[in-house]
Protein backbone atom coordinates (compact mmCIF):
# COMPACT_ATOMS: atom_id res chain seq x y z
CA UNK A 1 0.00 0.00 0.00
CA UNK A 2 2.79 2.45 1.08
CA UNK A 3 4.17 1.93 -2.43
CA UNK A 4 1.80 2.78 -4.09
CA UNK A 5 1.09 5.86 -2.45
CA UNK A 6 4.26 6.77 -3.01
CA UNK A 7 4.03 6.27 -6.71
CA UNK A 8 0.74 8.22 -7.03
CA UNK A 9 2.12 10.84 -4.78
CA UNK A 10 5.43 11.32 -4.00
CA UNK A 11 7.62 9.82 -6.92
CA UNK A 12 9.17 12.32 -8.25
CA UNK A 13 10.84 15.44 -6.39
CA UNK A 14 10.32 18.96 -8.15
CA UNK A 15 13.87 19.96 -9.12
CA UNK A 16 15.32 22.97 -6.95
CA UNK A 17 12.55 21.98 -4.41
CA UNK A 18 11.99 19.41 -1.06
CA UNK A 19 8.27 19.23 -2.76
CA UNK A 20 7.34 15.58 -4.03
CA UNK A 21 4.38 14.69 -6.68
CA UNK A 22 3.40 11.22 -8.14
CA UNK A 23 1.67 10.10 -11.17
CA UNK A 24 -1.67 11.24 -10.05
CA UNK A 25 -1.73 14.84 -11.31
CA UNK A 26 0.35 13.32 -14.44
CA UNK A 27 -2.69 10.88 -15.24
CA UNK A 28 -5.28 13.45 -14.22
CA UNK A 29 -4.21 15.17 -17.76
CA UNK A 30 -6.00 12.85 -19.61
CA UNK A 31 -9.69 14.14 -19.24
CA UNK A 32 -12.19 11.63 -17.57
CA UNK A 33 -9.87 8.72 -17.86
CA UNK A 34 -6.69 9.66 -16.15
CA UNK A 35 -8.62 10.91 -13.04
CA UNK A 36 -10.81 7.40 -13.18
CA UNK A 37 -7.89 5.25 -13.21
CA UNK A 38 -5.81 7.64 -10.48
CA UNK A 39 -9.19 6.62 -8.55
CA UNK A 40 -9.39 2.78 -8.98
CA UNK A 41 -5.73 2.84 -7.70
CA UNK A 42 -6.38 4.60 -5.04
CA UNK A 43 -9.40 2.41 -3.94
CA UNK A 44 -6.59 -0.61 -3.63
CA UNK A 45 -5.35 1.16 -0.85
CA UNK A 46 -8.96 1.30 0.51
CA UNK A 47 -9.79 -2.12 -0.23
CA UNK A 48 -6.52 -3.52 1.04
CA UNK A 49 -6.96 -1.54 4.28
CA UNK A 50 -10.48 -3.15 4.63
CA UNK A 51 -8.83 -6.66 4.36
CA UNK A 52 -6.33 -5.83 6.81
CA UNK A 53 -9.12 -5.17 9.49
CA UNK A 54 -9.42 -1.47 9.65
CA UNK A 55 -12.53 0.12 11.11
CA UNK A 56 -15.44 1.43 9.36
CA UNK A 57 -14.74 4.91 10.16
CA UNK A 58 -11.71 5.31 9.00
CA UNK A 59 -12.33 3.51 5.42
CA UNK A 60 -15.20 6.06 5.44
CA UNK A 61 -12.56 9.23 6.44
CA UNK A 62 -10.50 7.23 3.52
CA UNK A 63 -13.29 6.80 1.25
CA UNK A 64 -13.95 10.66 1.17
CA UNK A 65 -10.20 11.32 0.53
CA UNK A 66 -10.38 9.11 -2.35
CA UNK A 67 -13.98 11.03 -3.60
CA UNK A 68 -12.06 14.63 -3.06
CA UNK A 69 -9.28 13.67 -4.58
CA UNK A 70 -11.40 12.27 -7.84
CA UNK A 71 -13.76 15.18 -8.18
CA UNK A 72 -10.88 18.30 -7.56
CA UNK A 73 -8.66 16.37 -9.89
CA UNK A 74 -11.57 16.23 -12.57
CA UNK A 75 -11.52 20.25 -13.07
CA UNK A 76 -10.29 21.03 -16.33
CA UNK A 77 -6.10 22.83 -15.38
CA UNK A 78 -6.41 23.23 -11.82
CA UNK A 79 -7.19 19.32 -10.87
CA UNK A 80 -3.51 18.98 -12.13
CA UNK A 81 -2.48 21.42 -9.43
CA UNK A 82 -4.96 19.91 -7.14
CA UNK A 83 -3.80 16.67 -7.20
CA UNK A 84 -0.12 17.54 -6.64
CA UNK A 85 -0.68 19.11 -3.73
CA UNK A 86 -3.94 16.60 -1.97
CA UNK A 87 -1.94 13.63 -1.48
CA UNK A 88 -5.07 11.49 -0.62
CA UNK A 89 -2.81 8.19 -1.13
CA UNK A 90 -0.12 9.15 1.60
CA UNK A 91 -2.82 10.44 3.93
CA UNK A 92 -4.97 6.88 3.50
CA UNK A 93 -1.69 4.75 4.14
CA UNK A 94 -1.20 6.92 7.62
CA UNK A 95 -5.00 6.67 8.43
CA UNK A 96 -4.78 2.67 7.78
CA UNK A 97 -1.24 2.32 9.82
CA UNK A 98 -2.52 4.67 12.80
CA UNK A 99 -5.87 2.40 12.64
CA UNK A 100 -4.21 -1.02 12.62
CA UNK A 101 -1.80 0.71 15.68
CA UNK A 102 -4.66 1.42 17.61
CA UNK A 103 -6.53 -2.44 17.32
CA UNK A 104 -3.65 -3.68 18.28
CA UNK A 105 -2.95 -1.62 21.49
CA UNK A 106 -6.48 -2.66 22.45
């Protein structure tokens, strides 16, 4: 999961910069389709959190990352910029790590 976060967004530092962006604003410039498949990867993480025993709330707090992340990266130019800088991905792998933390300090 963290792997693929990282590869839809954090893969590739700006030059001159400590800033990090993935694929996901990269495949967001293909209108409808990059932003759907940026999506379906992203629901791995989701899906692959729910295996691993997470709670409900938290794949709903993940789900809505996922659904921000879609919809501000659909808007024609500025999803590109949008994406680069909501790094849904990143934030779902910490949600799912702090979650699976927590059960297991119960």
């Amino acid at each position: 999961m963290a792997a693929v976060a990282t590869l839809l967004d954090e893969s590739v530092e700006i030059p001159g910069t400590d800033y990090r962006v993935g694929i996901d604003p990269l495949l967001g410039v293909v209108p409808g389709a990059g932003d759907a498949v940026a999506a379906g990867v992203s629901l791995y993480i989701v899906l692959e959190s729910a295996r691993l025993g997470v709670s409900y709330g938290t794949l709903l707090a993940m789900l809505a990352n996922v659904s921000v992340d879609a919809v501000g990266g659909s808007v024609p130019v500025l999803g590109a910029l949008f994406d680069a800088v909501w790094k849904a991905n990143k934030w779902n792998v910490e949600l799912a790590v702090e979650d699976l933390a927590g059960a297991t300090e119960r």
